[in-house]
C-alpha atoms as a PDB file:
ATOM      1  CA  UNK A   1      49.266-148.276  13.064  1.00  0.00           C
ATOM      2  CA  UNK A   2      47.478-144.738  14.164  1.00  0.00           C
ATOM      3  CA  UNK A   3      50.087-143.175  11.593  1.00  0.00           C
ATOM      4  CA  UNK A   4      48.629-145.458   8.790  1.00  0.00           C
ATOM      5  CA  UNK A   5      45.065-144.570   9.860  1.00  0.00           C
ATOM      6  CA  UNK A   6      45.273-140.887  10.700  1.00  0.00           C
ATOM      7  CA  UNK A   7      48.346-139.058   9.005  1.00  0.00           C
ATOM      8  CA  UNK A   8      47.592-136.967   5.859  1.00  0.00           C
ATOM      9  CA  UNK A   9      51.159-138.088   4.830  1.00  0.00           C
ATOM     10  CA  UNK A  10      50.805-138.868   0.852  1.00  0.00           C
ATOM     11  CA  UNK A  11      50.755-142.544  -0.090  1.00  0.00           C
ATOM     12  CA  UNK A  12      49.933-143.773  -3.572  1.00  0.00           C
ATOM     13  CA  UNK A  13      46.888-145.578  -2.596  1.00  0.00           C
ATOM     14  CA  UNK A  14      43.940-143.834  -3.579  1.00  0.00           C
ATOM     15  CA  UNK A  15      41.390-145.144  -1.369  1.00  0.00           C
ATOM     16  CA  UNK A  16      43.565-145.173   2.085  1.00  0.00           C
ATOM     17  CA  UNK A  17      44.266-141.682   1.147  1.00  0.00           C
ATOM     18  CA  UNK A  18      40.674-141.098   1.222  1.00  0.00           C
ATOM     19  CA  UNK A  19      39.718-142.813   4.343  1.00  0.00           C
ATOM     20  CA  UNK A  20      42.161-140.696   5.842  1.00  0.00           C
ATOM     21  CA  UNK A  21      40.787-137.674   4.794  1.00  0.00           C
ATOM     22  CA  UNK A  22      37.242-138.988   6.340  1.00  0.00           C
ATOM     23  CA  UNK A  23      38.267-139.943   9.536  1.00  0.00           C
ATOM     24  CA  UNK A  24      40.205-136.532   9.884  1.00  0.00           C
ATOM     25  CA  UNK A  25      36.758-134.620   8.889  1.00  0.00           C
ATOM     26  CA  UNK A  26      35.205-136.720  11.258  1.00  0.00           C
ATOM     27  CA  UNK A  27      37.172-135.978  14.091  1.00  0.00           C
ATOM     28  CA  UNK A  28      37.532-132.104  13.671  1.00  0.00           C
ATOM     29  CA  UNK A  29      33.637-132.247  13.178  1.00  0.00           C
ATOM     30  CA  UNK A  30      32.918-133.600  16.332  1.00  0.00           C
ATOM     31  CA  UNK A  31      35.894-130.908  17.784  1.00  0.00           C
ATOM     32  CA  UNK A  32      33.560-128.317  16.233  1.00  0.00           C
ATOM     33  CA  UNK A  33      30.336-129.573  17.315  1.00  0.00           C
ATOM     34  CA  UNK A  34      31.877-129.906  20.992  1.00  0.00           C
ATOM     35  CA  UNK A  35      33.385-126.433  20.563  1.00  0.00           C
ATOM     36  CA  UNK A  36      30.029-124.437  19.166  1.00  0.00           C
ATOM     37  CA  UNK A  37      27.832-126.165  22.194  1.00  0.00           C
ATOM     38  CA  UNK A  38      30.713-124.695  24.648  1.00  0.00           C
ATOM     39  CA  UNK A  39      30.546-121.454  22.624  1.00  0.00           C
ATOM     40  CA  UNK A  40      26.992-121.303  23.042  1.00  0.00           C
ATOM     41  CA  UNK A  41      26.829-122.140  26.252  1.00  0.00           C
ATOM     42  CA  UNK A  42      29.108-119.307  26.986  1.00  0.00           C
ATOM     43  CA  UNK A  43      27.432-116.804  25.013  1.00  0.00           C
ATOM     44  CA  UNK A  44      24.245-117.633  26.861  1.00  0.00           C
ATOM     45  CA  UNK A  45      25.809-117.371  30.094  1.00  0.00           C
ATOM     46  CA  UNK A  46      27.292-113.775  29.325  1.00  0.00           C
ATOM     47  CA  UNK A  47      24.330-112.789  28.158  1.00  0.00           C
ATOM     48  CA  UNK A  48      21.854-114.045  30.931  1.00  0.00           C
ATOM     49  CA  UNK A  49      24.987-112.279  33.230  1.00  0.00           C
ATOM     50  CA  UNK A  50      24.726-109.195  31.618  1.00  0.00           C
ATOM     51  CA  UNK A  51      21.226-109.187  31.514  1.00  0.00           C
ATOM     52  CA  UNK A  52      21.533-109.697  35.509  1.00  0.00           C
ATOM     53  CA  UNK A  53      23.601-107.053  35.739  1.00  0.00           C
ATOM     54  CA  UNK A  54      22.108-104.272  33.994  1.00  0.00           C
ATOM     55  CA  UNK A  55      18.677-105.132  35.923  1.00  0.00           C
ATOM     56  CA  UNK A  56      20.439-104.248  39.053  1.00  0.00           C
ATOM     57  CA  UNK A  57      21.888-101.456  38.094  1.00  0.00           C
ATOM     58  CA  UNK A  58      18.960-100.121  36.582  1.00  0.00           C
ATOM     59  CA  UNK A  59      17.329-100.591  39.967  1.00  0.00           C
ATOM     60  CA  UNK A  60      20.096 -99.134  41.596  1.00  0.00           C
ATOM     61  CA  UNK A  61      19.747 -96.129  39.402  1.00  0.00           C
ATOM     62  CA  UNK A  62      15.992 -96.129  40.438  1.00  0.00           C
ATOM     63  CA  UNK A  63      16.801 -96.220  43.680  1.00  0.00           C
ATOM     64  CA  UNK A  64      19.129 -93.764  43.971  1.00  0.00           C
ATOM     65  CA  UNK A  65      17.052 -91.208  41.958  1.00  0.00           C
ATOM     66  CA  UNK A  66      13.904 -91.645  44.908  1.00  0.00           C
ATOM     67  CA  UNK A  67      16.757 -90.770  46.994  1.00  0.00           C
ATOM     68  CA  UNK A  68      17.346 -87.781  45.561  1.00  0.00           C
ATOM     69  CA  UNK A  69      14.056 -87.046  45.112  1.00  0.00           C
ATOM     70  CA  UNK A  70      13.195 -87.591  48.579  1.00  0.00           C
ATOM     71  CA  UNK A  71      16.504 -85.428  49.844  1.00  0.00           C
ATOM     72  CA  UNK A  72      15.615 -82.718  47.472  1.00  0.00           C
ATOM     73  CA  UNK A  73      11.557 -82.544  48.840  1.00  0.00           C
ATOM     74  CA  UNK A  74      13.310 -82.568  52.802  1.00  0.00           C
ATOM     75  CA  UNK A  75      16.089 -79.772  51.725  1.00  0.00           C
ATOM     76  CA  UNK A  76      14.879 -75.886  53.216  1.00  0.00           C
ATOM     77  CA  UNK A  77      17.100 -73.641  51.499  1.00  0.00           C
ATOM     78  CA  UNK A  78      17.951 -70.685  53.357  1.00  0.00           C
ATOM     79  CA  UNK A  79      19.812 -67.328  52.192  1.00  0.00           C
ATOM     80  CA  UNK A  80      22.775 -68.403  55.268  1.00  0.00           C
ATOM     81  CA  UNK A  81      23.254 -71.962  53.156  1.00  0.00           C
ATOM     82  CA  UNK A  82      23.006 -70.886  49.371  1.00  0.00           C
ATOM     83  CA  UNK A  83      26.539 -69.347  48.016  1.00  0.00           C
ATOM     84  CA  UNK A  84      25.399 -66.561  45.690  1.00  0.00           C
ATOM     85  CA  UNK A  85      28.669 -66.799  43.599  1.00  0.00           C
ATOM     86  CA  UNK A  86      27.291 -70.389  42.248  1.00  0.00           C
ATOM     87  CA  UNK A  87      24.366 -71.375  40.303  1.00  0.00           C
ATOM     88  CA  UNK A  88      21.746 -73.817  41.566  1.00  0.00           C
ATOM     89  CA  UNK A  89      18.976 -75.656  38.706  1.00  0.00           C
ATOM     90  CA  UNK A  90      15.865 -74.882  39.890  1.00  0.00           C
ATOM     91  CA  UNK A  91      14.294 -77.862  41.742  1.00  0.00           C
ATOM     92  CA  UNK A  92      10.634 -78.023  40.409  1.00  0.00           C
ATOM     93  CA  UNK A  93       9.688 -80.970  42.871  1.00  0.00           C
ATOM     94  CA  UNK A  94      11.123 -78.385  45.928  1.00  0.00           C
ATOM     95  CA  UNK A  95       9.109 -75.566  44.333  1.00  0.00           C
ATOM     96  CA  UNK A  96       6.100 -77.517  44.735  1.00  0.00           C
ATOM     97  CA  UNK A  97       6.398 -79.064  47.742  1.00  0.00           C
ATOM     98  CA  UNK A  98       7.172 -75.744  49.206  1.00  0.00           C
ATOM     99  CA  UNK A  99       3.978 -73.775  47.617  1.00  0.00           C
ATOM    100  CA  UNK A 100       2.172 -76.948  49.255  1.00  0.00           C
ATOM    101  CA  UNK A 101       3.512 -76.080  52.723  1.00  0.00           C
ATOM    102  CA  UNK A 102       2.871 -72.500  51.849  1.00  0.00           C
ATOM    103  CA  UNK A 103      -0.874 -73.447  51.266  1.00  0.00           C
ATOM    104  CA  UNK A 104      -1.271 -75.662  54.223  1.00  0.00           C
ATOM    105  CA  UNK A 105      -0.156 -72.888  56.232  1.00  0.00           C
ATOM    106  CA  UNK A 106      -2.208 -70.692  54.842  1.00  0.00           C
ATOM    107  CA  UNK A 107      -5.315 -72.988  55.293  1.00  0.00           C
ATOM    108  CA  UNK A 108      -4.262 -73.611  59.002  1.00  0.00           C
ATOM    109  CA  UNK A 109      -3.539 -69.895  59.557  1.00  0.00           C
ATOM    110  CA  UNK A 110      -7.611 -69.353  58.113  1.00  0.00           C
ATOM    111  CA  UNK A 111      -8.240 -72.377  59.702  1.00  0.00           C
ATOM    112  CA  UNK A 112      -7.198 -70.461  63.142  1.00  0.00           C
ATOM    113  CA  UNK A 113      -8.479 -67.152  62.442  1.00  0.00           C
ATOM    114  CA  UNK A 114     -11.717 -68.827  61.822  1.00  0.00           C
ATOM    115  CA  UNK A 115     -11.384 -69.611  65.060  1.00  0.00           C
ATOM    116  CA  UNK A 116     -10.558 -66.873  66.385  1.00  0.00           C
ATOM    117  CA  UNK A 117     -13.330 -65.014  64.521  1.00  0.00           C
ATOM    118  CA  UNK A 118     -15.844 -67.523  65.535  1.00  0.00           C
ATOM    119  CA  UNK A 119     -14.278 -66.840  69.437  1.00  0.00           C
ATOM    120  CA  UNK A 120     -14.956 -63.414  69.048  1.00  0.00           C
ATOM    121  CA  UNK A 121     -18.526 -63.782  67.976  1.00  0.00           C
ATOM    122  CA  UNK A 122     -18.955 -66.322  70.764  1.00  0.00           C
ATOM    123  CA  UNK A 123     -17.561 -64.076  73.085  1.00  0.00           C
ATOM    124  CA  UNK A 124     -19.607 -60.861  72.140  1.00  0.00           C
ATOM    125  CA  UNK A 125     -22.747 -63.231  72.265  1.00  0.00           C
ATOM    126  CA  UNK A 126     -22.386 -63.901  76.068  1.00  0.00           C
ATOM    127  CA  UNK A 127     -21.349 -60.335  76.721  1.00  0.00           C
ATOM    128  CA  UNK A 128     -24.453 -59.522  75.175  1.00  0.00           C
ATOM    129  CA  UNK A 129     -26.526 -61.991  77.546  1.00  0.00           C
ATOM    130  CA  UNK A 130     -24.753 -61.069  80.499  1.00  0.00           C
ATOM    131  CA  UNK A 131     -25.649 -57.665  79.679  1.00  0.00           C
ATOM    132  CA  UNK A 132     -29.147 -58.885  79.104  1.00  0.00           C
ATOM    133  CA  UNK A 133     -29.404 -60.530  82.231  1.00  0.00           C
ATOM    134  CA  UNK A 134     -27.550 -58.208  84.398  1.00  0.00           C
ATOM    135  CA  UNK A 135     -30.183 -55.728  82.681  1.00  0.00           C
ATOM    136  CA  UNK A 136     -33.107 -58.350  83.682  1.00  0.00           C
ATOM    137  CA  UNK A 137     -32.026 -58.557  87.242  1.00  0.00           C
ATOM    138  CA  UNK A 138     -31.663 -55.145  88.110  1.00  0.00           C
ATOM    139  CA  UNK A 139     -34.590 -54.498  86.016  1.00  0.00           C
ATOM    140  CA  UNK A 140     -35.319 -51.167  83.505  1.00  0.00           C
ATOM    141  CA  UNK A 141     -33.089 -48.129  85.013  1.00  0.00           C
ATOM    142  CA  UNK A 142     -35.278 -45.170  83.300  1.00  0.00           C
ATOM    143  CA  UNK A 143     -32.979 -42.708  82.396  1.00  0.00           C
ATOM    144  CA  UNK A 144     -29.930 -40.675  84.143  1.00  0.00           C
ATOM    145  CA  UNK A 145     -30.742 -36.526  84.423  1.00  0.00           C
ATOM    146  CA  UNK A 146     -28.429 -34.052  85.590  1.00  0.00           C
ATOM    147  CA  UNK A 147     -30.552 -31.227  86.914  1.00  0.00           C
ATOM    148  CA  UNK A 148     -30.063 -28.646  89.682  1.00  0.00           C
ATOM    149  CA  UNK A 149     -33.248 -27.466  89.520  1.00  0.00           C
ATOM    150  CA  UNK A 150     -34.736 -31.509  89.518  1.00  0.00           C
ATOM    151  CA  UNK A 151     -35.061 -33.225  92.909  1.00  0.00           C
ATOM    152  CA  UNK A 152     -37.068 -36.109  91.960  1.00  0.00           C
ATOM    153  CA  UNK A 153     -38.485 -37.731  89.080  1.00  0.00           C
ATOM    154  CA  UNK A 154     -41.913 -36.859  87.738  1.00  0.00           C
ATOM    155  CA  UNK A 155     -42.283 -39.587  85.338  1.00  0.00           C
ATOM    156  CA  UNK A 156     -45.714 -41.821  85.692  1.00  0.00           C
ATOM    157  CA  UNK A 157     -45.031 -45.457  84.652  1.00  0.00           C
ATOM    158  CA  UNK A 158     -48.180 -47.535  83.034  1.00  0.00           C
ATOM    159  CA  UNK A 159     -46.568 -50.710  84.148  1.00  0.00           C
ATOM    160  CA  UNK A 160     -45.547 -51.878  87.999  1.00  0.00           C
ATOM    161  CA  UNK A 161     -42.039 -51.637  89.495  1.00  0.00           C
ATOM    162  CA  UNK A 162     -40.053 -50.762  86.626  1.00  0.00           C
ATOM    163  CA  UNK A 163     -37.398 -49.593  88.069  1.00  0.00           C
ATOM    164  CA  UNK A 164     -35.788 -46.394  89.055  1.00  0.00           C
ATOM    165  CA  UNK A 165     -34.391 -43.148  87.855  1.00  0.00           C
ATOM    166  CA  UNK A 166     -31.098 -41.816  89.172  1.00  0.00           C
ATOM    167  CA  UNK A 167     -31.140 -37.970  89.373  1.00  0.00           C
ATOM    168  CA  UNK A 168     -27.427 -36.364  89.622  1.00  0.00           C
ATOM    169  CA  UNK A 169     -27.571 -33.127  91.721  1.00  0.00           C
ATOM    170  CA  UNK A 170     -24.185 -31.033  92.271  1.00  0.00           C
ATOM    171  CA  UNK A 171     -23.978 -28.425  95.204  1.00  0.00           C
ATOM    172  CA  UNK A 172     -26.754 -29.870  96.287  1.00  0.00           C
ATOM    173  CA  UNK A 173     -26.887 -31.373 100.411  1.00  0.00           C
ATOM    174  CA  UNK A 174     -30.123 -32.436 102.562  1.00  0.00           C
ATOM    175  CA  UNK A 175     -30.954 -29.138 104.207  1.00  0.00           C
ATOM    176  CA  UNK A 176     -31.321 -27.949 100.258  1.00  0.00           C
ATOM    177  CA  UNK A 177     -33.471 -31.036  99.607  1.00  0.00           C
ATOM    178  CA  UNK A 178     -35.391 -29.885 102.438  1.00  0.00           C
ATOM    179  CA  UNK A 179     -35.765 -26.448 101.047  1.00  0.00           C
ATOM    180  CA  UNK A 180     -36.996 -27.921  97.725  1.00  0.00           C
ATOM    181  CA  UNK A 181     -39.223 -29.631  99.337  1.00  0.00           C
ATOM    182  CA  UNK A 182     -40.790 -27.198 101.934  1.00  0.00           C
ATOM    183  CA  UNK A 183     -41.349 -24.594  99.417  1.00  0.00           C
ATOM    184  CA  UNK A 184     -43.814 -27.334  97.078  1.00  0.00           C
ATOM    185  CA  UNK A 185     -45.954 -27.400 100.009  1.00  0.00           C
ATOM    186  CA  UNK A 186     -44.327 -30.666 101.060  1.00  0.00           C
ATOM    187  CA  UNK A 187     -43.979 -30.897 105.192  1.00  0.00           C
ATOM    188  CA  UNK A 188     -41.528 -33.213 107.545  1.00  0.00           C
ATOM    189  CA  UNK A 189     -42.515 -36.143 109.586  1.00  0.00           C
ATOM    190  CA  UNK A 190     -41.902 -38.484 111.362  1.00  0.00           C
ATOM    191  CA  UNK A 191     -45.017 -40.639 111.866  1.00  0.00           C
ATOM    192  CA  UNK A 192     -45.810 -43.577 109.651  1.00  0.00           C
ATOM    193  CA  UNK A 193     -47.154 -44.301 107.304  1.00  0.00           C
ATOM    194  CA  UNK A 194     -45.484 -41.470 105.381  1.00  0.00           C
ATOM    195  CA  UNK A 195     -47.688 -39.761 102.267  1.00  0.00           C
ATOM    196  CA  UNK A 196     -44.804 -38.931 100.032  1.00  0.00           C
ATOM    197  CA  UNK A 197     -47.423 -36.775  98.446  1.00  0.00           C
ATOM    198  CA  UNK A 198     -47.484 -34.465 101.361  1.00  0.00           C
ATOM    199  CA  UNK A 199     -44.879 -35.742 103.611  1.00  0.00           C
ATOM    200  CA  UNK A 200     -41.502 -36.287 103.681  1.00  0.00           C
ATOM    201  CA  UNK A 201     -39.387 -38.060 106.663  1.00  0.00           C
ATOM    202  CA  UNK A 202     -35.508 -38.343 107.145  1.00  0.00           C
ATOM    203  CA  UNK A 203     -34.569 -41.314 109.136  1.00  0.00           C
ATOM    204  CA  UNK A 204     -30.157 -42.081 110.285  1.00  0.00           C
ATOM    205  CA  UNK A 205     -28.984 -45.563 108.743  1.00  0.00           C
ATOM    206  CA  UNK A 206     -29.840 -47.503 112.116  1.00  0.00           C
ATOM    207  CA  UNK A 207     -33.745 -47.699 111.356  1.00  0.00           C
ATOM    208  CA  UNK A 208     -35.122 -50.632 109.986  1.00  0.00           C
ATOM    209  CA  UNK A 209     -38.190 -50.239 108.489  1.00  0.00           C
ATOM    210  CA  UNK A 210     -40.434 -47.010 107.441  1.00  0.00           C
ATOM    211  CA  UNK A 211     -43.809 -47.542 105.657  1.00  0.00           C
ATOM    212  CA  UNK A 212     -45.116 -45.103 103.196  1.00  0.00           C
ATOM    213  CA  UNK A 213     -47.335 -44.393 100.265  1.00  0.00           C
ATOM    214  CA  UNK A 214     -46.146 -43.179  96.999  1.00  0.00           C
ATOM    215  CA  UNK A 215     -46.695 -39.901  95.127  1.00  0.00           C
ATOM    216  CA  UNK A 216     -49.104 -39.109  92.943  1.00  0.00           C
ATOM    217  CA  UNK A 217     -46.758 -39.924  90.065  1.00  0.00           C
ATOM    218  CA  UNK A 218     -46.627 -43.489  91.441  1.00  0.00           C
ATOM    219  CA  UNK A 219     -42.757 -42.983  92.384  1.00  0.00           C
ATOM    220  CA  UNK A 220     -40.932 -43.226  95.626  1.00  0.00           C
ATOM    221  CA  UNK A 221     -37.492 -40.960  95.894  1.00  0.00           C
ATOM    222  CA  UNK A 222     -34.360 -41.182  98.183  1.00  0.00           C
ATOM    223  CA  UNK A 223     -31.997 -38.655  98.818  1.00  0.00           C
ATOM    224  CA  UNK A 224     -28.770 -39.938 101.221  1.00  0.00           C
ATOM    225  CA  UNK A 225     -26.051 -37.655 103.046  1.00  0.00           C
ATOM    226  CA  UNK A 226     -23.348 -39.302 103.940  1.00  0.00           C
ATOM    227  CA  UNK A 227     -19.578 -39.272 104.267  1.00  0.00           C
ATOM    228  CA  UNK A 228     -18.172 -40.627 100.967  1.00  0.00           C
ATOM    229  CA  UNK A 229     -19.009 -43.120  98.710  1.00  0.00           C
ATOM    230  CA  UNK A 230     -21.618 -45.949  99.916  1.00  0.00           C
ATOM    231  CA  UNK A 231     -23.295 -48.901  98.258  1.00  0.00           C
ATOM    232  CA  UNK A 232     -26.753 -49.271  99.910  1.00  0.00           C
ATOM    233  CA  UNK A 233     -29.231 -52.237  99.124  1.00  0.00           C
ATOM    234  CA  UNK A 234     -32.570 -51.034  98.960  1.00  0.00           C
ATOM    235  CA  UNK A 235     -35.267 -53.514  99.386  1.00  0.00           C
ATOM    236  CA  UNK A 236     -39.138 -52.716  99.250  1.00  0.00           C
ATOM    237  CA  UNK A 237     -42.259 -54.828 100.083  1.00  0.00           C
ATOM    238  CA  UNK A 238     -45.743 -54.567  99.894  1.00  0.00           C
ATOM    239  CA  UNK A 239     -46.807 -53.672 103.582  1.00  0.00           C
ATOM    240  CA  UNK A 240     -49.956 -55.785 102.785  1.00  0.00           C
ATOM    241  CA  UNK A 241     -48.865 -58.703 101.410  1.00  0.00           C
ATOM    242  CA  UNK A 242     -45.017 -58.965 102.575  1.00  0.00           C
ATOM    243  CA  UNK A 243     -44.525 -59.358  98.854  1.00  0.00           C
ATOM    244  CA  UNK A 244     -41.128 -58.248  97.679  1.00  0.00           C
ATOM    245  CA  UNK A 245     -41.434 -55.946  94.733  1.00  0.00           C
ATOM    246  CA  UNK A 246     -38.148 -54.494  94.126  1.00  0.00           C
ATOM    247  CA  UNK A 247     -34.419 -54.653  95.848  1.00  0.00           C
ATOM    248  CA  UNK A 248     -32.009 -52.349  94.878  1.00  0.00           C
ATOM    249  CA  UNK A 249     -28.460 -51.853  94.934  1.00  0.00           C
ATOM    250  CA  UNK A 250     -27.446 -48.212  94.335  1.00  0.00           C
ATOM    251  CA  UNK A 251     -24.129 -45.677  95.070  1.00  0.00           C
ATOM    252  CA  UNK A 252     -24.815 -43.213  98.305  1.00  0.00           C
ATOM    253  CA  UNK A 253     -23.269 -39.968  97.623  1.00  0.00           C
ATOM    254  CA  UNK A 254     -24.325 -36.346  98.275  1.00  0.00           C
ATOM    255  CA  UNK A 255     -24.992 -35.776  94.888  1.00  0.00           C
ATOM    256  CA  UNK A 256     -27.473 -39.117  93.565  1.00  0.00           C
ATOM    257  CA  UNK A 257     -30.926 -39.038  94.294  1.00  0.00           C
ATOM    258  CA  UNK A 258     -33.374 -42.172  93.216  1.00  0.00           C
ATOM    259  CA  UNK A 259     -36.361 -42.181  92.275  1.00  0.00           C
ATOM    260  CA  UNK A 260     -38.059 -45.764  92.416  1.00  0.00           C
ATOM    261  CA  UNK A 261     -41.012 -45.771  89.761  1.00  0.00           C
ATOM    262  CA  UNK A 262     -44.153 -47.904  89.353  1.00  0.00           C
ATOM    263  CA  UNK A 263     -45.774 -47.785  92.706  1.00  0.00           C
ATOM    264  CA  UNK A 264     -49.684 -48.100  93.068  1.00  0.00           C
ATOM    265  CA  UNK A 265     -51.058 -45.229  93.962  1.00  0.00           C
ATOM    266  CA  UNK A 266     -53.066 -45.561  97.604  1.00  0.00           C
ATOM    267  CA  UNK A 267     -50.999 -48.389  98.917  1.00  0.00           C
ATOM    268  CA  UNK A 268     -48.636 -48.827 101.586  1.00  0.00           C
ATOM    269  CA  UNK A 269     -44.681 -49.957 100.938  1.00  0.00           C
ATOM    270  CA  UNK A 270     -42.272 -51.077 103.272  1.00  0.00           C
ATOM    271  CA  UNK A 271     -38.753 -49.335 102.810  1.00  0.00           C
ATOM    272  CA  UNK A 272     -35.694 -51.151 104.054  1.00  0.00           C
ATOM    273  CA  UNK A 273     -32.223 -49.107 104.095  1.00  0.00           C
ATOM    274  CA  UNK A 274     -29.427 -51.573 104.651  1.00  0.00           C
ATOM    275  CA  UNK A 275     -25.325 -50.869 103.824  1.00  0.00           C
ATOM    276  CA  UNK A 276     -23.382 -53.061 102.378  1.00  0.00           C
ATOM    277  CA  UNK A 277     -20.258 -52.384 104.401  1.00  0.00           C
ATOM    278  CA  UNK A 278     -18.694 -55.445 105.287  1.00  0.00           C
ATOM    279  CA  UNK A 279     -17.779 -54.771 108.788  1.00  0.00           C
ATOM    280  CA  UNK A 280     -19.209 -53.100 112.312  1.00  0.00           C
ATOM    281  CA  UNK A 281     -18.899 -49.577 111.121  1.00  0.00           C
ATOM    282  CA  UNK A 282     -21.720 -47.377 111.853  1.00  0.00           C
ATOM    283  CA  UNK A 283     -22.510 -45.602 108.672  1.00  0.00           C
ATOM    284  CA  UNK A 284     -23.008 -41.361 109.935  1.00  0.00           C
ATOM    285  CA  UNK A 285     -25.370 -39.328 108.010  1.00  0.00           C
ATOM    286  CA  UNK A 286     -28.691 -39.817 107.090  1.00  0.00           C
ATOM    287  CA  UNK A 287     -31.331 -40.557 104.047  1.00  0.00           C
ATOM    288  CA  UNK A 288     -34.725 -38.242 103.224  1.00  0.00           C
ATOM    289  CA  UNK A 289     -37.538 -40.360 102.014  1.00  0.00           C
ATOM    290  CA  UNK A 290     -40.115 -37.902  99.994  1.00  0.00           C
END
């Protein structure tokens, strides 16, 4: 029965050779139609696959070329690692990542020698105050003379306790002072209070006190013989008023002789001599006040 529907063999009758015909078209169409969906259904899935595909390995690619880039930026080439018989591309990225370090280097290297500088200034700033206050405390130190000839000072100050004048003297001892002194009409004593404009009086280190009266140059001098270098505080008050008007710290030698300036003229001082030797030592020698 199929044969007589479906065979293509020949038969004489027109229309059952026909039919035939159609229901062989028929069939192979729907065999085509069925085979172009599966086709297409393929083709689409290859595509959408190979679409899938190269997206990840273009990301890959991506991936792998921040790598690089990233490796590159964090390689330091050094002359030990580079083999001079091969050629290396030059690395643009490494280029400018290293002129960057170079400049933040350089900025921190400013950076600290701003510092530095600004350190410096800082530091010459309070050497200058310390020298300003060190200069306040001891007050004004007139002027240094080396003169043989020059026992005391003869400067008059305008102002009141100024300071003093240091005097340096070499081959020069207390009998010579004496001398000096003698021969400008200027006579020992030792009664208080002392007129250093007539008088002069030489006391050992164990007195306390001795009052006297400046010269007529309103100035006070010191002369000390001793054994070696000595630091001496030198304190003096008004006799009148107890009022401390100038303490001193100065080197004992047998060549220094002070001269304390700024003195009223007519009034009556208290001198105090005291060493600065920290222990029980008796200090031998002794000081001229004139």
């Amino acid at each position: 029965m199929l044969e007589n529907s479906y065979t293509t063999k020949m038969i004489m009758d027109k229309k059952k050779l026909q039919n035939r015909f159609s229901k062989i078209r028929s069939k192979n169409g729907r065999i085509s139609k069925v085979f172009s969906l599966i086709m297409v259904v393929v083709i689409m899935t290859t595509m959408l696959y190979a679409t899938v595909v190269m997206a990840i390995m273009n990301n890959q690619e991506t991936e792998q070329a921040d790598n690089n880039k990233i490796q590159g930026t964090n390689i330091l080439y050094s002359p030990q690692n580079i083999d001079e018989s091969e050629s290396y591309p030059k690395d643009t990225s490494s280029v400018s990542l290293q002129q960057s370090e170079s400049y933040d280097k350089t900025s921190e290297n400013n950076l600290i020698t701003g510092k530095i500088e600004k350190q410096s200034v800082d530091l010459s700033r309070i050497s200058a105050d310390e020298n300003a206050n060190n200069h306040s405390i001891k007050t004004d130190i007139a002027q240094t003379i080396t003169d043989e000839r020059k026992i005391k000072s003869t400067s008059v100050s305008e102002d009141l306790y100024v300071g003093f004048e240091q005097i340096i003297l070499s081959d020069i001892n207390s009998t010579e002072i004496k001398k000096e002194l003698q021969a400008n009409g200027i006579t020992h004593t030792q009664s208080t209070p002392v007129d250093l404009e007539q008088n002069y009086i030489v006391n050992d280190f164990k007195e306390n006190k001795t009052q006297v009266t400046a010269d007529a140059n309103g100035n006070i001098s010191i002369y000390m013989s001793v054994e070696g270098d000595n630091l001496f505080d030198v304190q003096i008050t008004d006799s009148e008023t107890n009022e401390d008007v100038g303490q001193f710290t100065i080197l004992a030698n047998n060549d220094n002789v002070y001269s304390f300036l700024g003195f009223e003229e007519g009034k009556n001082y208290d001198i105090e001599v005291k060493s600065k030797t920290q222990n029980d030592w008796d200090i031998s020698g002794n000081y001229i006040l004139y």
